[in-house]
C-alpha atoms as a PDB file:
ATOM      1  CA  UNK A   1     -23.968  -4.317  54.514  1.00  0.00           C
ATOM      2  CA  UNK A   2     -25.162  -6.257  51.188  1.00  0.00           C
ATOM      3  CA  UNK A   3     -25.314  -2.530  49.296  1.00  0.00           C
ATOM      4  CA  UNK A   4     -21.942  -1.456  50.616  1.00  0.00           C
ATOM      5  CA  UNK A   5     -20.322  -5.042  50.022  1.00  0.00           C
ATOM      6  CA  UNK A   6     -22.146  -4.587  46.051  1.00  0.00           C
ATOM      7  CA  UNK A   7     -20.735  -0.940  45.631  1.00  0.00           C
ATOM      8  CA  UNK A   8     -17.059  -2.085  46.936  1.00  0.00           C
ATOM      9  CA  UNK A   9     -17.241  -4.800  44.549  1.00  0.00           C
ATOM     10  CA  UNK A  10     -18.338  -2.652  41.525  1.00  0.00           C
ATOM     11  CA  UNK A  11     -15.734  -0.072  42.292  1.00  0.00           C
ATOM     12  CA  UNK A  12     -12.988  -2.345  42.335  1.00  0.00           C
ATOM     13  CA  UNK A  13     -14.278  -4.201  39.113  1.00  0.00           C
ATOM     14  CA  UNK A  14     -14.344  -0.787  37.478  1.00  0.00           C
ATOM     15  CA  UNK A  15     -10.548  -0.222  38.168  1.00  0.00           C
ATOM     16  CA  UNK A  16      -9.879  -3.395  37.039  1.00  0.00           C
ATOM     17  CA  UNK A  17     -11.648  -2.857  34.114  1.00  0.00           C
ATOM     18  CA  UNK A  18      -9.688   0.748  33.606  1.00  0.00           C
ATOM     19  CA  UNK A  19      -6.378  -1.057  34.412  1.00  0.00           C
ATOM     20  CA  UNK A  20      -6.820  -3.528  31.934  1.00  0.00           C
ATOM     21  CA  UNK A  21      -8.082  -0.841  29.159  1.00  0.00           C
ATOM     22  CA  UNK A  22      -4.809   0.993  29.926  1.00  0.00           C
ATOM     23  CA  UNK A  23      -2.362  -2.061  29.427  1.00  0.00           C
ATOM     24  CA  UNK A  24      -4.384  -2.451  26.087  1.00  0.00           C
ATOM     25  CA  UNK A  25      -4.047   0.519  24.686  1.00  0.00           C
ATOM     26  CA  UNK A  26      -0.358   1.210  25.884  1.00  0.00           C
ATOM     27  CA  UNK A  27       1.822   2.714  23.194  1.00  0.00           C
ATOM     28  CA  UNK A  28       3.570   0.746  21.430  1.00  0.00           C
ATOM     29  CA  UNK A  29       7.712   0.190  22.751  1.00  0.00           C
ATOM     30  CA  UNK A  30      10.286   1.313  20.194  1.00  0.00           C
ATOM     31  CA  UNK A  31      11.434  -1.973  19.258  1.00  0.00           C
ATOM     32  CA  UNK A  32       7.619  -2.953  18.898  1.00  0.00           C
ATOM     33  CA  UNK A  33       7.456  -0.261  16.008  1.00  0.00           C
ATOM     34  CA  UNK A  34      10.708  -1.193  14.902  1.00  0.00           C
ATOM     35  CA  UNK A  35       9.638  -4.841  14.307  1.00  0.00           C
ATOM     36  CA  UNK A  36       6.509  -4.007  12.420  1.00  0.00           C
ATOM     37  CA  UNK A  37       7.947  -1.565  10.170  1.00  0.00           C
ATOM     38  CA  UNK A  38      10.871  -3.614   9.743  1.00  0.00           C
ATOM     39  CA  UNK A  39       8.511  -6.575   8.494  1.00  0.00           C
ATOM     40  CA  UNK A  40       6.641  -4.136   5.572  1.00  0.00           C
ATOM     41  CA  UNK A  41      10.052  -2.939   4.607  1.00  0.00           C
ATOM     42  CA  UNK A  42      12.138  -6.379   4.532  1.00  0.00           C
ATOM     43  CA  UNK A  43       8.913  -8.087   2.440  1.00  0.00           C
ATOM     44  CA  UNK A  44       8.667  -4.945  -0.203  1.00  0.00           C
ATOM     45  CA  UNK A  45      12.575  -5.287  -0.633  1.00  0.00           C
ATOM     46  CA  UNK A  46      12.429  -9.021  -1.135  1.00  0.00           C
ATOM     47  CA  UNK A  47       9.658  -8.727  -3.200  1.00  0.00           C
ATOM     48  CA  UNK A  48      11.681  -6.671  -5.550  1.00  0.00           C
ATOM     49  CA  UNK A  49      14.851  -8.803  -6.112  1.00  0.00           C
ATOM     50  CA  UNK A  50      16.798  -8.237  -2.437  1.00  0.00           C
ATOM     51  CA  UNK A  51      17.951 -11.450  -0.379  1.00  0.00           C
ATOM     52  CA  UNK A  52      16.970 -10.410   3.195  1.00  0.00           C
ATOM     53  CA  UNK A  53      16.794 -12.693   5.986  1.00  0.00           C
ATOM     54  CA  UNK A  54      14.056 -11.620   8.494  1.00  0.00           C
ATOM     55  CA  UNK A  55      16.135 -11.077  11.999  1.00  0.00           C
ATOM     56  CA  UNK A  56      14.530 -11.602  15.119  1.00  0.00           C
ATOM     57  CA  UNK A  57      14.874  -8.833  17.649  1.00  0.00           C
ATOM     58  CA  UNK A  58      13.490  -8.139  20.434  1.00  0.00           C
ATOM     59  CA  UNK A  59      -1.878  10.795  13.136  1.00  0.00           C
ATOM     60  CA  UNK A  60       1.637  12.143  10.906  1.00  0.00           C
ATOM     61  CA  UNK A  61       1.835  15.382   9.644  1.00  0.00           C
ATOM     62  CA  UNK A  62       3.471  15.821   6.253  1.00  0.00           C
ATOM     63  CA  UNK A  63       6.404  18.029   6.159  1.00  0.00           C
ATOM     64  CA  UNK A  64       4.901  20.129   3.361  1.00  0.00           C
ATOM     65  CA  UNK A  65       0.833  20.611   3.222  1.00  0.00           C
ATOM     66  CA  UNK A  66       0.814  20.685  -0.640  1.00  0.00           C
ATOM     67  CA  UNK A  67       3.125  17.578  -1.050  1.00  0.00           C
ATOM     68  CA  UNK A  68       0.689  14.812  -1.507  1.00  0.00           C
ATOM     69  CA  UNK A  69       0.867  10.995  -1.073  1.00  0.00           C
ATOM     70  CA  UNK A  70      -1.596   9.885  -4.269  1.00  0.00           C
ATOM     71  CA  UNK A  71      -2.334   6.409  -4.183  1.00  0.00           C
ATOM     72  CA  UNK A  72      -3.001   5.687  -7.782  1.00  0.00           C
ATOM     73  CA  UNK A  73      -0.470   6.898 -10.803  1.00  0.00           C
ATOM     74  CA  UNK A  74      -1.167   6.581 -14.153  1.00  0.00           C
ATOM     75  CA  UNK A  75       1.495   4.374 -15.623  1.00  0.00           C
ATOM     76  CA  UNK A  76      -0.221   3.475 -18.304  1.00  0.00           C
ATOM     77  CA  UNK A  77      -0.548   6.813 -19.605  1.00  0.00           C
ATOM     78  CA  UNK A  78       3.010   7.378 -18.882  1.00  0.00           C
ATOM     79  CA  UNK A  79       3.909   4.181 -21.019  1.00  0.00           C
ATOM     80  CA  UNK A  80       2.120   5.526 -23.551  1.00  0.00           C
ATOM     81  CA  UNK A  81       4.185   8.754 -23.530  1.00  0.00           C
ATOM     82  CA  UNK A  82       7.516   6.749 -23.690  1.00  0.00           C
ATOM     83  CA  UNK A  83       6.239   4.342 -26.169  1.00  0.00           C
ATOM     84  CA  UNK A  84       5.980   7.241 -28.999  1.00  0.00           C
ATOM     85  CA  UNK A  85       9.669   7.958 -28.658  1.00  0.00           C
ATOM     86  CA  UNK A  86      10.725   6.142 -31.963  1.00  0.00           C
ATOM     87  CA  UNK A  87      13.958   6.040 -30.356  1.00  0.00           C
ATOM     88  CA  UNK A  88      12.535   3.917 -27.410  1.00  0.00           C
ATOM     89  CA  UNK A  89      14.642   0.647 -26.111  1.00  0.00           C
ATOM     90  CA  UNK A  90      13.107  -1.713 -24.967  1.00  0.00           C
ATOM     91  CA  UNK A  91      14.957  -3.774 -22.009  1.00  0.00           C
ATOM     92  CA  UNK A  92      13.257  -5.424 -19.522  1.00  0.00           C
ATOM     93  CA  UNK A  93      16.526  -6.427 -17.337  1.00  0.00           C
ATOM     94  CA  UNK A  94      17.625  -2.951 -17.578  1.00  0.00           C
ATOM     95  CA  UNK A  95      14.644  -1.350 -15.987  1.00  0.00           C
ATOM     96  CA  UNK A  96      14.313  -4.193 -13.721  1.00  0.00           C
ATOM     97  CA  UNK A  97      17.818  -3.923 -12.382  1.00  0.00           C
ATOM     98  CA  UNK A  98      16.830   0.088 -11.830  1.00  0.00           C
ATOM     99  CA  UNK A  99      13.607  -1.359 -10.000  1.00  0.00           C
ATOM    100  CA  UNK A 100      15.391  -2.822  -7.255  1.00  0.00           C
ATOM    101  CA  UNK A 101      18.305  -0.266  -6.974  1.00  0.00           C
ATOM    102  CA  UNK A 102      15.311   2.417  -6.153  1.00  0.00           C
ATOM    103  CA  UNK A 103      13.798  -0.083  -3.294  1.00  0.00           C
ATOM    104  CA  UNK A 104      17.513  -0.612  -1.888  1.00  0.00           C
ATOM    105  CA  UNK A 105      18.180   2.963  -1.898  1.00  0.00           C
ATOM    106  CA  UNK A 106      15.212   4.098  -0.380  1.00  0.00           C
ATOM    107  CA  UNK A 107      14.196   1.363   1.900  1.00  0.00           C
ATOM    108  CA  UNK A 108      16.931  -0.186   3.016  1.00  0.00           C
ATOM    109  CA  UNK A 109      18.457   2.535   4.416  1.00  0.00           C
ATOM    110  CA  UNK A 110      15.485   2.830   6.304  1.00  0.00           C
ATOM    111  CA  UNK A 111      15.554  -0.167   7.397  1.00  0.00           C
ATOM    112  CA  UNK A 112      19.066   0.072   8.896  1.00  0.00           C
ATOM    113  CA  UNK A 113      18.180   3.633  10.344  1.00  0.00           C
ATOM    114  CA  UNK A 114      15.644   2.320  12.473  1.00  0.00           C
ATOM    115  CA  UNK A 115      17.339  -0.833  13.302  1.00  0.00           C
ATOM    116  CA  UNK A 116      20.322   1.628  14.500  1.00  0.00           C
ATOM    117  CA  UNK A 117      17.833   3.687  17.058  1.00  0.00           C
ATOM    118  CA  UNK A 118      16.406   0.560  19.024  1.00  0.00           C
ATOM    119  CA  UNK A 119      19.278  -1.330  19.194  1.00  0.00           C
ATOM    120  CA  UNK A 120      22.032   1.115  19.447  1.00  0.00           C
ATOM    121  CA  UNK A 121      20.350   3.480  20.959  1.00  0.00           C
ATOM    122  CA  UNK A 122      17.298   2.589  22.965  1.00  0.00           C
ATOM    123  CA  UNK A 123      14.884   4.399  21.404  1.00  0.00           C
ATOM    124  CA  UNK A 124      11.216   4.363  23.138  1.00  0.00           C
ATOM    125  CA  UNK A 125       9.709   5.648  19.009  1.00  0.00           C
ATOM    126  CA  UNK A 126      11.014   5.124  16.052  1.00  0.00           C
ATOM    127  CA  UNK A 127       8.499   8.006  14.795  1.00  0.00           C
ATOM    128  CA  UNK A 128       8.818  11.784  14.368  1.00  0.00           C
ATOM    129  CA  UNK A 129      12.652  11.584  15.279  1.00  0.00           C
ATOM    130  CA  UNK A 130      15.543  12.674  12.983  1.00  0.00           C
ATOM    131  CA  UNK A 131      18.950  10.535  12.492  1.00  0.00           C
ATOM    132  CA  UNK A 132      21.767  11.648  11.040  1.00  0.00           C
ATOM    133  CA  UNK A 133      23.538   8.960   8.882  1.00  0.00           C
ATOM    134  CA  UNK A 134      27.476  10.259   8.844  1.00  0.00           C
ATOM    135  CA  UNK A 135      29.442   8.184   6.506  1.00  0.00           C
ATOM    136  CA  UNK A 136      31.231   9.244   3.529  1.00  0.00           C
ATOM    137  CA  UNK A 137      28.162  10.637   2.697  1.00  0.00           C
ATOM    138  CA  UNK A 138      25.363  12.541   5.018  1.00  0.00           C
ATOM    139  CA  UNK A 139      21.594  11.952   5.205  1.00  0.00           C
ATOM    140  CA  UNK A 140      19.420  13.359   7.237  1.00  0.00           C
ATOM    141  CA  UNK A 141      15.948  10.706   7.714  1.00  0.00           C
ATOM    142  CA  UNK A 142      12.491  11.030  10.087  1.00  0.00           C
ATOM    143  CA  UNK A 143       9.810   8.404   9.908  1.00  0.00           C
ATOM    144  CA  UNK A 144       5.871   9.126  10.329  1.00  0.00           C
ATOM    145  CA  UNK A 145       3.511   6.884  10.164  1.00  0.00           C
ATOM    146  CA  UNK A 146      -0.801   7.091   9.359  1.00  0.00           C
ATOM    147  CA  UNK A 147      -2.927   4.707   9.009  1.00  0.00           C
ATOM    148  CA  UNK A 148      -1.497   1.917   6.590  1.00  0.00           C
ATOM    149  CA  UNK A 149       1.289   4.627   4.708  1.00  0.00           C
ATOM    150  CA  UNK A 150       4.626   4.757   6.204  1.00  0.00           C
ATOM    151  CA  UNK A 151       6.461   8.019   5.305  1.00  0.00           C
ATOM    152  CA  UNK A 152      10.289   9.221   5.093  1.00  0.00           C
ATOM    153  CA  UNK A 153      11.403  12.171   5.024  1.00  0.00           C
ATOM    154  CA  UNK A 154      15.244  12.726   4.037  1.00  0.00           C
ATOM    155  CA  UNK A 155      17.715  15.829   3.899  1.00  0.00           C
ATOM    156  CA  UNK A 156      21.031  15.928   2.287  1.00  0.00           C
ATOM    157  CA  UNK A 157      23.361  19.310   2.252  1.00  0.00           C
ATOM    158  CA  UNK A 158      25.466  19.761  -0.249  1.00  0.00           C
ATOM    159  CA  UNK A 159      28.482  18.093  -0.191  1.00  0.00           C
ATOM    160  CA  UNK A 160      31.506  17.529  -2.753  1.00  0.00           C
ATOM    161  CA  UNK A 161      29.949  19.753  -5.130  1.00  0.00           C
ATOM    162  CA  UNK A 162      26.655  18.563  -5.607  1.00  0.00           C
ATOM    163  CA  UNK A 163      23.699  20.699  -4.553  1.00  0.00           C
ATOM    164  CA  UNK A 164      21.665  19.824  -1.623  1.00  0.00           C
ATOM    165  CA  UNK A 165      18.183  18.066  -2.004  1.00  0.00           C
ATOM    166  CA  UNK A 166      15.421  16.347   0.000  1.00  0.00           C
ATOM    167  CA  UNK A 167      12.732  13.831  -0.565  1.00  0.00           C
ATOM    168  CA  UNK A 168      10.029  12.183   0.487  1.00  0.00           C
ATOM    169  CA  UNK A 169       8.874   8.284   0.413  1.00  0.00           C
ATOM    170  CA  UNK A 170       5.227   6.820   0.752  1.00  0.00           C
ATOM    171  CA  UNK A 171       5.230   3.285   1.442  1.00  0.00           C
ATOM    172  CA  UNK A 172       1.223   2.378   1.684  1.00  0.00           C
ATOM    173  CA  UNK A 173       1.510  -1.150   2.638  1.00  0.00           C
ATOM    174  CA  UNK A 174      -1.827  -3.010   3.125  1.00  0.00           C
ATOM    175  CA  UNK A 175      -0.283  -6.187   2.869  1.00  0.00           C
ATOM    176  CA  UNK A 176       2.591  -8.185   0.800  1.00  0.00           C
ATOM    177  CA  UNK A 177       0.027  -8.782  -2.461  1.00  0.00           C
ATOM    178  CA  UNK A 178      -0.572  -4.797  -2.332  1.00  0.00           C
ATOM    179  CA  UNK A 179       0.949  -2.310  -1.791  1.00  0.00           C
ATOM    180  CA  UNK A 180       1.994   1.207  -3.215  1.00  0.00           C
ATOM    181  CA  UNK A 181       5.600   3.410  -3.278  1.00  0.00           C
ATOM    182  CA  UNK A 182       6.318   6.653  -4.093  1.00  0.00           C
ATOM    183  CA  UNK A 183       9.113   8.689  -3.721  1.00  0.00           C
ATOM    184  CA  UNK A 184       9.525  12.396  -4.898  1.00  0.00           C
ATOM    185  CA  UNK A 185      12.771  14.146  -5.053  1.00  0.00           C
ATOM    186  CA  UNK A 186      13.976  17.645  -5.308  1.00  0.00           C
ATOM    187  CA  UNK A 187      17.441  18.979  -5.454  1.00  0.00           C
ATOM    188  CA  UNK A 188      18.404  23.263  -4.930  1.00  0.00           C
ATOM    189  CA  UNK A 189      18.779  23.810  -8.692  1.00  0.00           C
ATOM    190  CA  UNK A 190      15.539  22.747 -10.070  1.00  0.00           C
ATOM    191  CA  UNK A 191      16.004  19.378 -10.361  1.00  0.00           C
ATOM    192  CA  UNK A 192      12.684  16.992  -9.503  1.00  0.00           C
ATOM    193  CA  UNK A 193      12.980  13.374  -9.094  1.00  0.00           C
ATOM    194  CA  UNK A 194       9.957  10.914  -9.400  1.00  0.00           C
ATOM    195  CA  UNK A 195      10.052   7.076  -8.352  1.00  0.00           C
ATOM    196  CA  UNK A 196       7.129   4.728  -8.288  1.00  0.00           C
ATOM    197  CA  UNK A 197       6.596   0.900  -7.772  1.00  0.00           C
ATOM    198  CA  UNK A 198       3.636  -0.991  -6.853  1.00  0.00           C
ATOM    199  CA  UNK A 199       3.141  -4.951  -5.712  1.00  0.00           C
ATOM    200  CA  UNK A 200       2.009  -5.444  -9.217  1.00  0.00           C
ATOM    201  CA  UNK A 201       5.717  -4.540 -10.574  1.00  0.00           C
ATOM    202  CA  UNK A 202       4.684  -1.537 -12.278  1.00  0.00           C
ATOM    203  CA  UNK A 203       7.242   0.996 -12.234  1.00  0.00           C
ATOM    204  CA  UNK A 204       8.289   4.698 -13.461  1.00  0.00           C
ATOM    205  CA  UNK A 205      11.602   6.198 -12.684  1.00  0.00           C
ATOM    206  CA  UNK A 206      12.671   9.671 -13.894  1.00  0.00           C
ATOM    207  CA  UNK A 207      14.820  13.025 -13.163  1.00  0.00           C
ATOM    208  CA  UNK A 208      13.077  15.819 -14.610  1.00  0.00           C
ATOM    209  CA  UNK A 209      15.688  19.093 -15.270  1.00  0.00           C
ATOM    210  CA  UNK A 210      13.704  21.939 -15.816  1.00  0.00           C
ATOM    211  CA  UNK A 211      16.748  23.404 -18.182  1.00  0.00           C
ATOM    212  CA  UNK A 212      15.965  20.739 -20.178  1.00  0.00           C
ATOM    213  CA  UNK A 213      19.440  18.797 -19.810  1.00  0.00           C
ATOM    214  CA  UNK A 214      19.985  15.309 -20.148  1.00  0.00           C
ATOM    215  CA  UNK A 215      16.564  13.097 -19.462  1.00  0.00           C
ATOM    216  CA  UNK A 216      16.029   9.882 -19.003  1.00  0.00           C
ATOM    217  CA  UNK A 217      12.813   7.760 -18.159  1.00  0.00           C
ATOM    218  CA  UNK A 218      12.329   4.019 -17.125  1.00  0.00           C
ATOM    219  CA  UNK A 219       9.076   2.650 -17.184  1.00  0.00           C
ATOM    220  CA  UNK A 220       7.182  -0.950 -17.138  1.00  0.00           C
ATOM    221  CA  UNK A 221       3.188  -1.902 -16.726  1.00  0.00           C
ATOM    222  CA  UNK A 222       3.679  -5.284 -15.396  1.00  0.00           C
ATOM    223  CA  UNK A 223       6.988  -7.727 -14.842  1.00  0.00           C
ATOM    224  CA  UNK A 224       9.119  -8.990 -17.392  1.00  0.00           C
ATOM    225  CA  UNK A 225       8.776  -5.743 -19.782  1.00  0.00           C
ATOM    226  CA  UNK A 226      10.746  -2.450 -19.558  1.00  0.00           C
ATOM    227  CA  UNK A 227      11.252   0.684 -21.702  1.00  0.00           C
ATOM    228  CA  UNK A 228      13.664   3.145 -21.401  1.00  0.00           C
ATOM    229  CA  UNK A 229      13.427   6.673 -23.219  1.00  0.00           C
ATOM    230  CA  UNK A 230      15.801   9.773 -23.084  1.00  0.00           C
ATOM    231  CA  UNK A 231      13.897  11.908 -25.370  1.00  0.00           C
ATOM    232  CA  UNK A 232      13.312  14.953 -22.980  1.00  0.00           C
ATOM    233  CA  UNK A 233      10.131  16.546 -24.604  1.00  0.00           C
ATOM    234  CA  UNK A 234       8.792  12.427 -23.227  1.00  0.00           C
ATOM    235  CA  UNK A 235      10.269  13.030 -19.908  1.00  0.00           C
ATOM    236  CA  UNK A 236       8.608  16.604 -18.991  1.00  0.00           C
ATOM    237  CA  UNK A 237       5.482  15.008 -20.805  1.00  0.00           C
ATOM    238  CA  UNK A 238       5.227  12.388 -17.924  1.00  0.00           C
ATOM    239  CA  UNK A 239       6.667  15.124 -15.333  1.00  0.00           C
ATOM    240  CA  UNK A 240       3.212  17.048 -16.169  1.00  0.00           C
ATOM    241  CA  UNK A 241       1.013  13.994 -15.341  1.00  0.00           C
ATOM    242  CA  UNK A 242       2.232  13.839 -11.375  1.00  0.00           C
ATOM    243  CA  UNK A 243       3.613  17.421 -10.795  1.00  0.00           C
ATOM    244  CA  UNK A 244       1.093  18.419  -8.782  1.00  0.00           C
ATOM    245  CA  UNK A 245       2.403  15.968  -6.416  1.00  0.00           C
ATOM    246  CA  UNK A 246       5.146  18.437  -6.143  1.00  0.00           C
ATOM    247  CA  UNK A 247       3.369  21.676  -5.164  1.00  0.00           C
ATOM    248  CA  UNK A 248       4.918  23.513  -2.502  1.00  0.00           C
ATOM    249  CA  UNK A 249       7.734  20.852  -1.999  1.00  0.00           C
ATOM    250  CA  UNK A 250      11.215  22.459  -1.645  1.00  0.00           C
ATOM    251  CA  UNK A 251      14.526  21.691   0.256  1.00  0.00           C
ATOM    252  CA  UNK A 252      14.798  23.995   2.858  1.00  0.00           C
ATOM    253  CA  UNK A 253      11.730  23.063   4.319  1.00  0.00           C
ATOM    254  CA  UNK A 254      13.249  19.922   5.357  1.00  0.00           C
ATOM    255  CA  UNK A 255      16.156  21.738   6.730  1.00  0.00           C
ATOM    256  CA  UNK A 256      14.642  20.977  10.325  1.00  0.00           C
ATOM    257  CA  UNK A 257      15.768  17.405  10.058  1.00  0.00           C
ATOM    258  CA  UNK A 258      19.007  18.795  10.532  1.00  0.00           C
ATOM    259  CA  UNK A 259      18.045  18.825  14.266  1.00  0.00           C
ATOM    260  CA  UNK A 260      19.000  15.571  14.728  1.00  0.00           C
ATOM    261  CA  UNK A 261      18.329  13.689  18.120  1.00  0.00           C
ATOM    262  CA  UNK A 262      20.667  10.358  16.567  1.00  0.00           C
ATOM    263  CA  UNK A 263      24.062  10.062  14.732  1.00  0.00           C
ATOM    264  CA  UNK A 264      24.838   6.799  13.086  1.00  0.00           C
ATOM    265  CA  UNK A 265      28.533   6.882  12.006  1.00  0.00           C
ATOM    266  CA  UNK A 266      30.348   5.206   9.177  1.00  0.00           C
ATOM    267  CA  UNK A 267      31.361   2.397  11.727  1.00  0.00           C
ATOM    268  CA  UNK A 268      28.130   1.774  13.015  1.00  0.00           C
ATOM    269  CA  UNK A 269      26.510   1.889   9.683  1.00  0.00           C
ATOM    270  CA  UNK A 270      28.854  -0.817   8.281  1.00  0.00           C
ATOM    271  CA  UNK A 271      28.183  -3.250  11.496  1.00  0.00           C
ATOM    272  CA  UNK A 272      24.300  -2.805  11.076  1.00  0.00           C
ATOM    273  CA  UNK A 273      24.586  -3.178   7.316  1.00  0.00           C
ATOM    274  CA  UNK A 274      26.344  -6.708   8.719  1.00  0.00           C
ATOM    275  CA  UNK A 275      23.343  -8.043  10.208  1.00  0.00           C
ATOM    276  CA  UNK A 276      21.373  -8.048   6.943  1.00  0.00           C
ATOM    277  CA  UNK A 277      24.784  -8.816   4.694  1.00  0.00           C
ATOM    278  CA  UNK A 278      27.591 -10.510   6.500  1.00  0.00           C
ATOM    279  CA  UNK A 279      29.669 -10.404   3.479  1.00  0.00           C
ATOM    280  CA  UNK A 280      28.724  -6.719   2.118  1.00  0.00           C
ATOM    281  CA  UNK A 281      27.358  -4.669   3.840  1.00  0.00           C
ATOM    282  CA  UNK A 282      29.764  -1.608   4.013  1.00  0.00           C
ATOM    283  CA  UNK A 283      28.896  -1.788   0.040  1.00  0.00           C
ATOM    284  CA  UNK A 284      24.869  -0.884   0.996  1.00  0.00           C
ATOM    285  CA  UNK A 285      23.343   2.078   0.424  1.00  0.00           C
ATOM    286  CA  UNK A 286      25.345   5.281  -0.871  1.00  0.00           C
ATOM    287  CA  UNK A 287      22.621   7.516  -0.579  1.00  0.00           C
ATOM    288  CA  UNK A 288      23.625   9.304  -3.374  1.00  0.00           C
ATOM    289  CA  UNK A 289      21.485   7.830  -6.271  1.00  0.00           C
ATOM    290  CA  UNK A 290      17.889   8.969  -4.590  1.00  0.00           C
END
């Protein structure tokens, strides 16, 4: 009776044990993922010059193989680059103002994305699922996410006579003293965009036009200093240092995200913009200037 009563006893403490493992290790609820990516996002933006007051609600593939998240890019070298234009300006406000127009336009339209799916419509992941933004303007956006790098992946079709283009954003957030963006851009004519920012302030911003049209580069190694050149023999000189981060990227192979699962219209945009900006926020976020 002692052995049964034992064996009885061990079985149920083993389902308990299992039971409790399970609640553990329970995915994470929509609004769970929400909050947490909502808290890297809101810090990097307000780390950058926004005004966002935190609100208080309740393994990713990469689209392309040979589009690459790099970690490290060498602004230095590209400072050097821009610092032997002799027509090189030098302002700091300039580039700084650029700085945060790059976080606004790529975060926090993320940020109101993914507020839109949990709260507007119940979302159980805020992952691997495409939302249509349908305002005056139309963007396509999916989140992933891997280990400490958030990624997002937008579409735009061409619209009012601009080409269509797509792009990609790596936010590797380890915490609000470090982390890393990048964001790489390409549009159906040729065009290639490339944006980076780190928690250190250092920043590059540049369209490179294969055609060699009109360039311009922004760049700064640490806050309170900026340089700005538009010599375009400088800008496909610092396109050669990170295009490999562009091998085998091209639009139409985010065309899938046009199989959207969520549509957030022009109203609905403007009342979630609300939340963050009572007094502006139908002004938020374009989408046009990625």
């Amino acid at each position: 009776m002692k052995k049964k009563a034992f064996i009885t006893f061990a079985v149920a403490l083993c389902v308990l044990i299992c039971l409790c493992s399970f609640v553990g290790c329970s995915k994470p609820t929509g609004a769970e993922e929400f909050n947490a990516f909502k808290q890297k996002i809101i810090t990097v933006l307000n780390d950058n010059g926004m005004s966002i007051t935190q609100l208080n609600d309740g393994t990713a593939t990469i689209v392309s193989s040979t589009a690459k998240y790099v970690s490290t890019n060498d602004v230095d070298k590209i400072k050097e680059f821009v610092m032997g234009d002799s027509a090189v300006k030098s302002n700091a406000q300039r580039v700084d103002e650029i700085r945060q127009e790059m976080y606004e336009q790529a975060l926090f339209i993320s940020l109101i994305v993914g507020d839109g799916m949990v709260n507007n419509h119940n979302t159980d992941t805020i992952y691997d699922t495409s939302v249509l933004v349908d305002c005056w303007w139309k963007t396509y956006m999916e989140f992933k996410t891997s280990g400490t790098v958030t990624t997002i992946n937008t579409y735009s079709p061409a619209l009012n006579g601009e080409c269509a283009y797509a792009g990609v954003v790596y936010l590797d957030y380890k915490s609000k003293d470090d982390y890393n963006f990048v964001m790489l851009v390409t549009w159906e004519d040729g065009r290639m965009g490339y944006r980076y920012g780190n928690s250190q302030k250092q920043f590059v911003y540049f369209d490179y036009d294969p055609q060699g049209n009109y360039s311009e580069i922004c760049c700064s190694s640490k806050a309170g200093e900026g340089f700005i050149s538009q010599d375009t023999e400088v800008v496909k000189s610092c396109f050669e240092l990170v295009k490999e981060q562009f091998d085998g990227m091209e639009v139409k192979d985010y065309e899938y995200l046009t199989e959207q699962k969520y549509t957030i219209d022009e109203e609905e945009w403007e009342a979630l913009c609300a939340k963050y900006f009572p007094n502006d926020g139908d002004q938020v976020g374009s989408g046009d200037d990625q």
